[in-house]
Protein backbone atom coordinates (compact mmCIF):
# COMPACT_ATOMS: atom_id res chain seq x y z
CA UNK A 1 24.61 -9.01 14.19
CA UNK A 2 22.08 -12.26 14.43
CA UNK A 3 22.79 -11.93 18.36
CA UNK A 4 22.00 -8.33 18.27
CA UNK A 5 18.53 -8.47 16.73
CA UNK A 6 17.67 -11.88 18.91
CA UNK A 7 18.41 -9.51 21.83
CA UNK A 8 16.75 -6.66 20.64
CA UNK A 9 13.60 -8.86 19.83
CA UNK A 10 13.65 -10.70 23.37
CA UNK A 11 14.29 -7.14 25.40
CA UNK A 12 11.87 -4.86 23.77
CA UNK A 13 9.07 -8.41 23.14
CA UNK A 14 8.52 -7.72 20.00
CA UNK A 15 7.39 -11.40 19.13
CA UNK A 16 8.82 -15.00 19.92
CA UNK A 17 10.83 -16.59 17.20
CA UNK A 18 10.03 -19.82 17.96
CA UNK A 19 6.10 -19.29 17.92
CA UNK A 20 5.20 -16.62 16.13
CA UNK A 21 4.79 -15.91 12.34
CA UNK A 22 5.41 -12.43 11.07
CA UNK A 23 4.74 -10.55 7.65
CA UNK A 24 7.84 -8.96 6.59
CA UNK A 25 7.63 -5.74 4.56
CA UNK A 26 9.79 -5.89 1.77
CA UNK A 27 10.36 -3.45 -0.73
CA UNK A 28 13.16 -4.95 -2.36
CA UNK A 29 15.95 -2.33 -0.93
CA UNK A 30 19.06 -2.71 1.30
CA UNK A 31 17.60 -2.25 4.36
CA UNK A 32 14.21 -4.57 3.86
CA UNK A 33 16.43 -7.37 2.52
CA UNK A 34 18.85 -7.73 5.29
CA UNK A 35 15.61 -7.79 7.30
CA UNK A 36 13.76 -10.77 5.38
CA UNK A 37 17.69 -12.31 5.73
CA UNK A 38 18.28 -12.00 9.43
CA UNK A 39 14.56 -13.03 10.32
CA UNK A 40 15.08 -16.29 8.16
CA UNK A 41 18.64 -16.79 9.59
CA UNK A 42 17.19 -16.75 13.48
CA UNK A 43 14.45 -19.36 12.96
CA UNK A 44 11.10 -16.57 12.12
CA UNK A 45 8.41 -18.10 10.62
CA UNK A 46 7.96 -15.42 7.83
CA UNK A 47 5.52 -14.34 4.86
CA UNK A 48 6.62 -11.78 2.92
CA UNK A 49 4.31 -8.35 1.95
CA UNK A 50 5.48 -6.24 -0.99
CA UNK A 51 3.43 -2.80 -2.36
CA UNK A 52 3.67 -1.44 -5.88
CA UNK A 53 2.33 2.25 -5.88
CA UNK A 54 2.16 2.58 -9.30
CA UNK A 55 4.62 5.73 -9.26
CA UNK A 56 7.85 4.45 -10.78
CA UNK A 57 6.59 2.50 -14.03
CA UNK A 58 9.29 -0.77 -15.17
CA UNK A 59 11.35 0.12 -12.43
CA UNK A 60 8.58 -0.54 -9.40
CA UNK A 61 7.70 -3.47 -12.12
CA UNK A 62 11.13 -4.85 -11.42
CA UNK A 63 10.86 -4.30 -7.80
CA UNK A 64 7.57 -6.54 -7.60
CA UNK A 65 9.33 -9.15 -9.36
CA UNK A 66 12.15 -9.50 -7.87
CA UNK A 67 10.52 -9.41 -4.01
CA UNK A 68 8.68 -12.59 -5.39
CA UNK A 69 11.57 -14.47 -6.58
CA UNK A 70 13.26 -13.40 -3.26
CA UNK A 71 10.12 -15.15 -1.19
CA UNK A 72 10.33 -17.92 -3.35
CA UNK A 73 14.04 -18.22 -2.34
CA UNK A 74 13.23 -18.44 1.36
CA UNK A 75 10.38 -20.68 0.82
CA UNK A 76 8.13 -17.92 2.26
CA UNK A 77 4.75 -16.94 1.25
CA UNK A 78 3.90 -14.20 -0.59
CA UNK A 79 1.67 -11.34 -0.75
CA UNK A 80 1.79 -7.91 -3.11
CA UNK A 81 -0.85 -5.38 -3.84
CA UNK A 82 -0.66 -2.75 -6.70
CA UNK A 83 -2.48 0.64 -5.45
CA UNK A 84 -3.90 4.21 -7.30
CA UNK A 85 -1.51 5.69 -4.83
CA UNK A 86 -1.89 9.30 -7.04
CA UNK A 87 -5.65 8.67 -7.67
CA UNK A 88 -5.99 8.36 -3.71
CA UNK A 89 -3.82 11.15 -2.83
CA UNK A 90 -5.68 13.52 -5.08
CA UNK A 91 -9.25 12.57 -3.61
CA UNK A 92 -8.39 12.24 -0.29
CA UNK A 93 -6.21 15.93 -0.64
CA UNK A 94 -2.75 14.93 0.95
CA UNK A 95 0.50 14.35 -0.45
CA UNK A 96 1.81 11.15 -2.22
CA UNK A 97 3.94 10.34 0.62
CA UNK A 98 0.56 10.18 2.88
CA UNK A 99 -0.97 8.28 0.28
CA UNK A 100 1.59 5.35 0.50
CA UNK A 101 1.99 4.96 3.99
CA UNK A 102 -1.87 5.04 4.95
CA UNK A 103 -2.45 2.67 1.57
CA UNK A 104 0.53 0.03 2.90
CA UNK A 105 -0.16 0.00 6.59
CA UNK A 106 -3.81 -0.64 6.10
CA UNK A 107 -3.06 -3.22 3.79
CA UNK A 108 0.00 -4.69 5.87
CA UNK A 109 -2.85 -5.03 8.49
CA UNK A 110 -5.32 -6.44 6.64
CA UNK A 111 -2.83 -8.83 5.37
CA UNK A 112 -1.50 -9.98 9.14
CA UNK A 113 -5.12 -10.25 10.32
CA UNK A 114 -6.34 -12.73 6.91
CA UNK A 115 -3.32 -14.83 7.59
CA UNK A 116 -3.26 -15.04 11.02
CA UNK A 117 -0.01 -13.56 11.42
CA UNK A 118 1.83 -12.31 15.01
CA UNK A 119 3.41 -9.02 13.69
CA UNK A 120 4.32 -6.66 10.89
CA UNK A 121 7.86 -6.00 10.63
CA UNK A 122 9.64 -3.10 8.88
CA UNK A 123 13.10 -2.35 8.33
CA UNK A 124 13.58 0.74 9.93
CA UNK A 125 16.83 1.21 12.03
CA UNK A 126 18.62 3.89 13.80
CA UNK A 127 19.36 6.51 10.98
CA UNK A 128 15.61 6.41 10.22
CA UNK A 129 14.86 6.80 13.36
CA UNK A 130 17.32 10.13 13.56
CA UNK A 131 15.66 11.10 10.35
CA UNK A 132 12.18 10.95 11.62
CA UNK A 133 13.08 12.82 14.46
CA UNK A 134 14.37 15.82 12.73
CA UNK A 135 11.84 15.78 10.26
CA UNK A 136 9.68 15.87 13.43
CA UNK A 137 11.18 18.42 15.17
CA UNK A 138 11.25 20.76 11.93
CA UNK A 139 7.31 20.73 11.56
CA UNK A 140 6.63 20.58 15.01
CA UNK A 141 5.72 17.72 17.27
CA UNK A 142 5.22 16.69 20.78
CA UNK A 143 6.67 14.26 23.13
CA UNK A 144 5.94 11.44 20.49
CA UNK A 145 7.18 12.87 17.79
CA UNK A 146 10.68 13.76 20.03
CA UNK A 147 10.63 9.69 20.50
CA UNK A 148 10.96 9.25 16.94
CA UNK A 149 9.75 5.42 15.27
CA UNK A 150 8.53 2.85 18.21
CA UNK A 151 10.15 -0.66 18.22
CA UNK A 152 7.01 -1.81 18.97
CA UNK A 153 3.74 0.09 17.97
CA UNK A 154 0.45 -2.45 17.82
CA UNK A 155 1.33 -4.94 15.50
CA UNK A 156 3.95 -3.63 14.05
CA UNK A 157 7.60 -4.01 14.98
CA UNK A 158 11.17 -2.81 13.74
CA UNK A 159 13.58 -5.47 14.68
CA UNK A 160 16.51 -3.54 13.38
CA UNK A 161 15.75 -0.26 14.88
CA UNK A 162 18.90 -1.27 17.54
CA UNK A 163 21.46 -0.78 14.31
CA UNK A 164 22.83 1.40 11.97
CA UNK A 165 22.54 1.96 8.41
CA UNK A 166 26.53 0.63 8.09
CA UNK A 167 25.57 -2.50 10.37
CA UNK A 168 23.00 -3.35 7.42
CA UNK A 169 25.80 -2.64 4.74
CA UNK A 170 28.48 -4.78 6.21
CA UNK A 171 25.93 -7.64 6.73
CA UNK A 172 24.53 -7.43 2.77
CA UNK A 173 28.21 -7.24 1.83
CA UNK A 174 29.48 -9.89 4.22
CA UNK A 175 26.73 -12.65 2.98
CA UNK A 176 26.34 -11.67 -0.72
CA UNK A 177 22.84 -10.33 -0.84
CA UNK A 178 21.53 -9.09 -4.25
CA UNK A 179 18.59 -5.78 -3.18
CA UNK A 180 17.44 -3.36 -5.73
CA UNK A 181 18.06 0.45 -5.68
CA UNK A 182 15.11 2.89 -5.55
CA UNK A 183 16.31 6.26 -7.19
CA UNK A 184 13.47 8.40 -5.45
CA UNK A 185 15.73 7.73 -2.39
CA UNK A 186 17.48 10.16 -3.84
CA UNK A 187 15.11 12.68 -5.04
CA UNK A 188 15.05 16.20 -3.32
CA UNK A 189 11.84 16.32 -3.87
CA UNK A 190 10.73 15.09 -0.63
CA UNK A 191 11.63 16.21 2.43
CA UNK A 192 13.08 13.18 4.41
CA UNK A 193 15.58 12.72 1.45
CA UNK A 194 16.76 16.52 1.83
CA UNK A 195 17.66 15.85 5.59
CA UNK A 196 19.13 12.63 4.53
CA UNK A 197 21.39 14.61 1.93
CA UNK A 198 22.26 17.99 3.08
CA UNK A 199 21.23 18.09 6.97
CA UNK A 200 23.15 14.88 8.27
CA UNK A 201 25.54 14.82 6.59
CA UNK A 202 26.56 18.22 8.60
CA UNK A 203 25.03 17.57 12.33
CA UNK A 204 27.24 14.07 11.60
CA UNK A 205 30.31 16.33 11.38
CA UNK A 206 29.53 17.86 14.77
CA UNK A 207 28.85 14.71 16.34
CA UNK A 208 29.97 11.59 14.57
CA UNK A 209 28.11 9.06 16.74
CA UNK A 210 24.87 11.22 15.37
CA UNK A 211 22.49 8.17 14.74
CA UNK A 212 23.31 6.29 18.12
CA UNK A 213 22.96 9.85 20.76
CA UNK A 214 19.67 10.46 18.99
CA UNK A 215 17.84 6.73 19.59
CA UNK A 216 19.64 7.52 23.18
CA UNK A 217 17.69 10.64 23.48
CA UNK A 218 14.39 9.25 21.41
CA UNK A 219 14.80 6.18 24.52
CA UNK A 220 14.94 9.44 27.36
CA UNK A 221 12.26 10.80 25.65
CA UNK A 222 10.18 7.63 25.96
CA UNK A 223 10.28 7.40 29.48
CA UNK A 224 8.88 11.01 30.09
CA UNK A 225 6.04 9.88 27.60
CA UNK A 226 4.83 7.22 29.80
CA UNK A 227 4.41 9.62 32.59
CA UNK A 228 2.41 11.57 30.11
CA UNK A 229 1.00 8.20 28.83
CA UNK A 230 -0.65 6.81 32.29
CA UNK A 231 -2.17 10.67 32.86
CA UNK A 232 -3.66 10.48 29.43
CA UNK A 233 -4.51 7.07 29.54
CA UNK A 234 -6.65 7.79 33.24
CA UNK A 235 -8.19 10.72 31.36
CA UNK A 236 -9.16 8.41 28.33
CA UNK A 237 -10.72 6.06 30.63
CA UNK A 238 -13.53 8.26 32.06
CA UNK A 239 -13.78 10.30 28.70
CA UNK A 240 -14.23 7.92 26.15
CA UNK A 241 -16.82 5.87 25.11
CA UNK A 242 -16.48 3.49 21.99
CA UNK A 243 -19.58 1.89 20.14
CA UNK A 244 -19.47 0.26 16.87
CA UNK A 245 -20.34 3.17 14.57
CA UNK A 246 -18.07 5.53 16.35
CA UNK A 247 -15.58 6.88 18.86
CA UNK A 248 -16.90 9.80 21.73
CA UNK A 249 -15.43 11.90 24.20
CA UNK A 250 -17.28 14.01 26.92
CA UNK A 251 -16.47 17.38 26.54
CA UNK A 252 -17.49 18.14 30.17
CA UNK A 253 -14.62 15.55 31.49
CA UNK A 254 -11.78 16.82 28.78
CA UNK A 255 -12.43 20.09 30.06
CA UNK A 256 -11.67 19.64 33.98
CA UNK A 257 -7.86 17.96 33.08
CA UNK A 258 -4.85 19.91 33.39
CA UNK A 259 -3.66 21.14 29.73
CA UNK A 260 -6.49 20.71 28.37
CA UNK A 261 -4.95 20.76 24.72
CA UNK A 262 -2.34 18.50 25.38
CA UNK A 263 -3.98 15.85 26.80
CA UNK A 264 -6.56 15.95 23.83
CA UNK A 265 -4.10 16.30 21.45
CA UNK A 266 -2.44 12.48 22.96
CA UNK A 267 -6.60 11.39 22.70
CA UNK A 268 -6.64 12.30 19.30
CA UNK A 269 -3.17 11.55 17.74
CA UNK A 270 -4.37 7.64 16.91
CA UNK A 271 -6.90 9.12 14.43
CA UNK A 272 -4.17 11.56 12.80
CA UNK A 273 -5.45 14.71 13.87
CA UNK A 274 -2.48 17.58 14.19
CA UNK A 275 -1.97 20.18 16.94
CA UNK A 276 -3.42 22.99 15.41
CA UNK A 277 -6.64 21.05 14.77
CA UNK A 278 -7.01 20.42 18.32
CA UNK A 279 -6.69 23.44 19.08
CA UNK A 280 -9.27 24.69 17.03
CA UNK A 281 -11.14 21.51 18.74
CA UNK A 282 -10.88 22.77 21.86
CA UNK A 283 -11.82 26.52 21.15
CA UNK A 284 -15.06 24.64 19.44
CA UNK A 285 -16.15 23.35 23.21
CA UNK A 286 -18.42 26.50 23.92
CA UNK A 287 -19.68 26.78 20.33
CA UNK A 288 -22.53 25.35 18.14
CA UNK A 289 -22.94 21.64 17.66
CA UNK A 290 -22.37 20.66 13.70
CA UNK A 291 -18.57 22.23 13.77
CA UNK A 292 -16.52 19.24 12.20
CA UNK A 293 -12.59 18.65 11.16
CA UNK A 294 -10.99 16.04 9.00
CA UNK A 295 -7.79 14.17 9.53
CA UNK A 296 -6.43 11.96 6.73
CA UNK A 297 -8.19 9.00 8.17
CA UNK A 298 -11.11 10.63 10.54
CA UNK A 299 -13.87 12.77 11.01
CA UNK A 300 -14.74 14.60 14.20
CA UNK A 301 -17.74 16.22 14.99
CA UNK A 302 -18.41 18.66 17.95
CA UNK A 303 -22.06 17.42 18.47
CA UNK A 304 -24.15 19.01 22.04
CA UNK A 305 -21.41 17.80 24.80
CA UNK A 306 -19.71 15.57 23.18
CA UNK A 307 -16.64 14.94 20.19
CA UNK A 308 -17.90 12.17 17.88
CA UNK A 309 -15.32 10.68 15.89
CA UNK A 310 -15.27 8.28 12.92
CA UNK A 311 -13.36 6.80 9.78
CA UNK A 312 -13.48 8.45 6.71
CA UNK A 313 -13.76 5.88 3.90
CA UNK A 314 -10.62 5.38 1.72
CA UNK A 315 -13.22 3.99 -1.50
CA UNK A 316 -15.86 5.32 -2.68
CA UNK A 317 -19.52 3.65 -1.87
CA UNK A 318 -20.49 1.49 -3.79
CA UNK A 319 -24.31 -0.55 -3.89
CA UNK A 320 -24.29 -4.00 -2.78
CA UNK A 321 -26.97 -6.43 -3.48
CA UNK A 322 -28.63 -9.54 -1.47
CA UNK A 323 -30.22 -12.45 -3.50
CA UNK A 324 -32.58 -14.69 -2.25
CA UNK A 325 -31.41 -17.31 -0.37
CA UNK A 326 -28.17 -15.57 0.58
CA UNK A 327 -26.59 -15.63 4.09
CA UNK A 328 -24.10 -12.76 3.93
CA UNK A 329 -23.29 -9.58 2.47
CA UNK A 330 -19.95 -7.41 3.25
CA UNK A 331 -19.90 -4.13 2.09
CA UNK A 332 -17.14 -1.34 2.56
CA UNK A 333 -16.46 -3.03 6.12
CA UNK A 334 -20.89 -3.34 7.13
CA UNK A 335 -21.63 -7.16 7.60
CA UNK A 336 -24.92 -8.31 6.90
CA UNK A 337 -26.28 -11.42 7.94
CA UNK A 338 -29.69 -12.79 6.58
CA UNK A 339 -31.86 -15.88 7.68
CA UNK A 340 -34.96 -17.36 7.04
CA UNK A 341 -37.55 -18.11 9.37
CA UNK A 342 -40.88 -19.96 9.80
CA UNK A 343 -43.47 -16.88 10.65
CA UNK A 344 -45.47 -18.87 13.07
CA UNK A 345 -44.24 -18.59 16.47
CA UNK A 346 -41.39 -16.00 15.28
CA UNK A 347 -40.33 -13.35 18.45
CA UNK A 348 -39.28 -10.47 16.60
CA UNK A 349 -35.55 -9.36 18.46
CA UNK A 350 -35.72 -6.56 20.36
CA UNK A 351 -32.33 -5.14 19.09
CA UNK A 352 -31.97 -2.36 16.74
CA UNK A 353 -28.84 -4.23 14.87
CA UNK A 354 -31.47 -6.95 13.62
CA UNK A 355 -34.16 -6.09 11.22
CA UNK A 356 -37.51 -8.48 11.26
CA UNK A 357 -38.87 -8.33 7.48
CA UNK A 358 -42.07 -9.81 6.42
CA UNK A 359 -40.72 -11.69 3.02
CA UNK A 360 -43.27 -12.27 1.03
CA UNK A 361 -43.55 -8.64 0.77
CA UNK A 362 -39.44 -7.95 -0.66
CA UNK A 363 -38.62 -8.44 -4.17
CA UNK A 364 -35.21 -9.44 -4.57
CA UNK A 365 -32.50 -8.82 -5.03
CA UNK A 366 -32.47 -6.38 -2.06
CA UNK A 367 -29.92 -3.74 -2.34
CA UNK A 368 -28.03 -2.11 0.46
CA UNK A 369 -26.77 1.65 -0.69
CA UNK A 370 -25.63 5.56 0.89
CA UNK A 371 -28.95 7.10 2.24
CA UNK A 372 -29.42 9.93 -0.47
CA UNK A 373 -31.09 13.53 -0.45
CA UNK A 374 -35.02 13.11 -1.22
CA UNK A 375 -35.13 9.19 0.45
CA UNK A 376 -38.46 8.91 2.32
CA UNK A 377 -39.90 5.80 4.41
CA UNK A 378 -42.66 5.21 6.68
CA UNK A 379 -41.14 4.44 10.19
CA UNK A 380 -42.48 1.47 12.54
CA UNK A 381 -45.21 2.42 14.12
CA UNK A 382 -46.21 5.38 11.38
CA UNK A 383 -48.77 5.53 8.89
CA UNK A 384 -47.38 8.57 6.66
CA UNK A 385 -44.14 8.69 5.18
CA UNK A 386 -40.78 10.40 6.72
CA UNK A 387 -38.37 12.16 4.72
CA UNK A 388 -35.11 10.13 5.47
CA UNK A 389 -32.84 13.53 6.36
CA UNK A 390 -35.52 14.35 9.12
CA UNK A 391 -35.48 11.46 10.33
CA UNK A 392 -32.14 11.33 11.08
CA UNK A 393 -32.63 14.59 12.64
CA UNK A 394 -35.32 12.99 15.15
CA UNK A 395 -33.21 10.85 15.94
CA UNK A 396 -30.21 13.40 16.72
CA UNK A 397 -27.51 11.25 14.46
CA UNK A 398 -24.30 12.99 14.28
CA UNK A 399 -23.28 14.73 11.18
CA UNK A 400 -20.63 12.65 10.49
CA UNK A 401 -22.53 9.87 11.06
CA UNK A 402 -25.10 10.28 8.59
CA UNK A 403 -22.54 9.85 6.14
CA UNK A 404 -22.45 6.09 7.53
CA UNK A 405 -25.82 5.97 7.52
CA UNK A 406 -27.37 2.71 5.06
CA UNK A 407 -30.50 1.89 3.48
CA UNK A 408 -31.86 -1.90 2.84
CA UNK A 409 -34.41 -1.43 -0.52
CA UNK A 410 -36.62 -3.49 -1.80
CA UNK A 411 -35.96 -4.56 -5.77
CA UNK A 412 -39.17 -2.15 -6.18
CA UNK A 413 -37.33 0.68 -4.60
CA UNK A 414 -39.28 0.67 -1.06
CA UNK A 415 -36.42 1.00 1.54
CA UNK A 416 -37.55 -1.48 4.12
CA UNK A 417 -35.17 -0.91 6.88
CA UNK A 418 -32.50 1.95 7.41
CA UNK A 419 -30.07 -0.16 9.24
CA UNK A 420 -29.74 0.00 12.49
CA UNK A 421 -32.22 2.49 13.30
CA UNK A 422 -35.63 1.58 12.02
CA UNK A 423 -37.78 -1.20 9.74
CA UNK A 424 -40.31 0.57 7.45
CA UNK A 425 -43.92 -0.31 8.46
CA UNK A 426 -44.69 -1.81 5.05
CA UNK A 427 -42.73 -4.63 5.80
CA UNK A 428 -43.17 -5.27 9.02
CA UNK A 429 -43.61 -8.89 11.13
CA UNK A 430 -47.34 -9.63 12.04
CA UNK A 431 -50.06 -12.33 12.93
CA UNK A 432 -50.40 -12.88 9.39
CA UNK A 433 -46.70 -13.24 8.31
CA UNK A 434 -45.70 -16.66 6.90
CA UNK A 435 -42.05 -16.29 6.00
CA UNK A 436 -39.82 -14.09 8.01
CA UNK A 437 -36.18 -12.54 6.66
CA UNK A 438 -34.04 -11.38 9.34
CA UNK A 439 -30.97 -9.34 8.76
CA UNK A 440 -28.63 -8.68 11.27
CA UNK A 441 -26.29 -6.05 11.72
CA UNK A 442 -22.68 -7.75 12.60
């Protein structure tokens, strides 16, 4: 079986062996141990990544301990992180399965990016991959849901995916590997496990080679996709434009490509948004600007000609201060950078990403917050003061980019810059400014 995954690896390039380290997702079941086995046994350099959603009480207690005496065993380093997977699911309004995976893969990513790491595996193989098919198939999908799991998808990979769940058995058995059991596996409470049960069992009994004719067919399947993939990928090209606060597409360009709904549909499935909501999406072209829809992870906005698109936050806001004499602030994923300078001689930037600030004028500590309802400033270049919401208005922000939108205040309250867009003329640079603050936008 070693030979098997080596090949597998080196065919589909998943990651090199001998170079690369990978994070290895292990939840402390069959399947992810044989994985942190075999990767050990051909040479990976590997760290090992375990979640606790806080759903199963002593028993995912157990779990997390036992993952970390299995990463001490391989000498590997280790990572966990215990989420408010319920909490999350609740506020964000999708289902606890949801929850989980968007929780673990942006964590897993996070994770791989801090360390330096090649790749993410996970120990899917070739029943989950007939499972995710169905499941698919029963709630509708197109040509990438008909492919089923990817061997390769970004970062992550699925070294086993070229195996069977009996291949995995045999080699736990075979080398005398202790994993633990998860009961919800068998809970008929979610749907994958009712397929799992009661479907496969029967479509196995019509065709016992089930698992292997249906990563066949998810492998046909593939190849029509990239047909579909350079069309939509040509399409993307001249329709999209990405810029740090968001993602847009021309409406005018989606609209002359041939199925119109399809092709967006393929645009849009990287920020989770389903067929029926593109759909609606594309019935929204003729209409008013404003009109938005929600994914689990994105906003979109129908805004004049264009879609604007951007992440909804999975925390809340919270209010960041900057002290005197600090260099950095990072807050919810914004990056401030502040430096002092000598006024004399000082060429304010031109950029809107940096903010000039006449310091002798701030009190400190400065505190970066959410724009809120009833905010005013007084704009560069104004003498009177400017509601906040109007101003964004003026200067035609997208709706769901307000939502982004951040305010650097004074410890007196006086917002001094909203960031990005505009300094307040109280605290501007001139002639007779001694110390200058910048803050720049990263």
């Amino acid at each position: 079986m070693l030979d098997q995954v080596r090949q597998f690896i080196e065919t589909h390039q998943l990651f090199s062996l001998e170079n690369d380290p990978v994070l290895v997702t292990v939840s402390g079941g069959l399947d992810s141990v044989v994985l942190l086995d075999v990767l050990h046994r051909l040479g990976a350099q590997v760290a090992v990544a375990h979640c606790h959603f806080g759903l199963r009480g002593e028993d995912a207690d157990a779990d997390e301990q036992f993952v970390r005496k299995l990463a001490k065993q391989y000498d590997a380093p280790y990572f966990a992180e215990f989420f408010q997977t319920k909490a999350f699911a609740e506020r964000e309004g999708i289902s606890t399965q949801m929850a989980a995976r968007l929780l673990r893969y942006q964590w897993f990513e996070q994770v791989r990016a801090r360390e330096g790491l090649a790749a993410i595996a996970t120990a899917h193989h070739q029943r989950d991959q007939a499972e995710t098919m169905l499941l698919n198939l029963t709630h509708g999908t197109g040509l990438a849901g008909l492919h089923g799991i990817q061997a390769k998808n970004g970062a992550v990979v699925r070294p086993l995916l070229g195996l069977g769940r009996d291949d995995l058995h045999d080699y736990l058995v075979a080398n005398g590997l202790r994993w633990r059991e998860d009961e919800s596996n068998d809970s008929p409470v979610y749907q994958r496990n009712l397929l799992r049960h009661e479907v496969l069992p029967v479509l196995r009994e019509i065709n016992p080679g089930l698992d292997h004719t249906m990563a066949a067919t998810a492998e046909r399947v593939g190849g029509a996709e990239e047909i579909v993939r350079r069309y939509v990928a040509d399409t993307n090209a001249q329709a999209r434009r990405d810029a740090p606060e968001a993602t847009y597409f021309s409406i005018a360009l989606l609209q002359n490509t041939a199925a119109t709904a399809l092709v967006l549909h393929e645009l849009l499935r990287p920020f989770g948004f389903s067929w029926v909501v593109t759909k609606e999406v594309v019935a929204a072209f003729g209409g008013l600007s404003g009109k938005q829809f929600d994914s689990p992870t994105h906003r979109l906005v129908k805004d004049r000609d264009q879609l604007v698109i951007t992440p909804r936050r999975l925390a809340q806001y919270g209010t960041f201060q900057l002290a005197e004499g600090q260099d950095d602030l990072l807050a919810d994923g914004l990056r401030l950078r502040a430096s002092a300078h000598d006024g004399a001689g000082y060429a304010i930037p031109r950029s809107r990403s940096t903010a000039a600030l006449d310091a002798d004028k701030l009190k400190f500590p400065l505190t970066l917050r959410r724009w809120q309802e009833g905010d005013w400033f007084m704009p560069l270049g104004m003498q009177g003061k400017k509601h906040l919401s109007n101003f964004l208005i003026d200067q035609k922000v997208p709706l769901n980019l307000k939502d982004d939108v951040r305010v650097l205040a004074s410890a007196d309250g006086k917002i001094c810059w909203v960031v990005g867009l505009r300094v307040d003329d109280r605290f501007k640079v001139t002639e007779e400014t001694a110390r200058v603050l910048a803050v720049q936008r990263l």
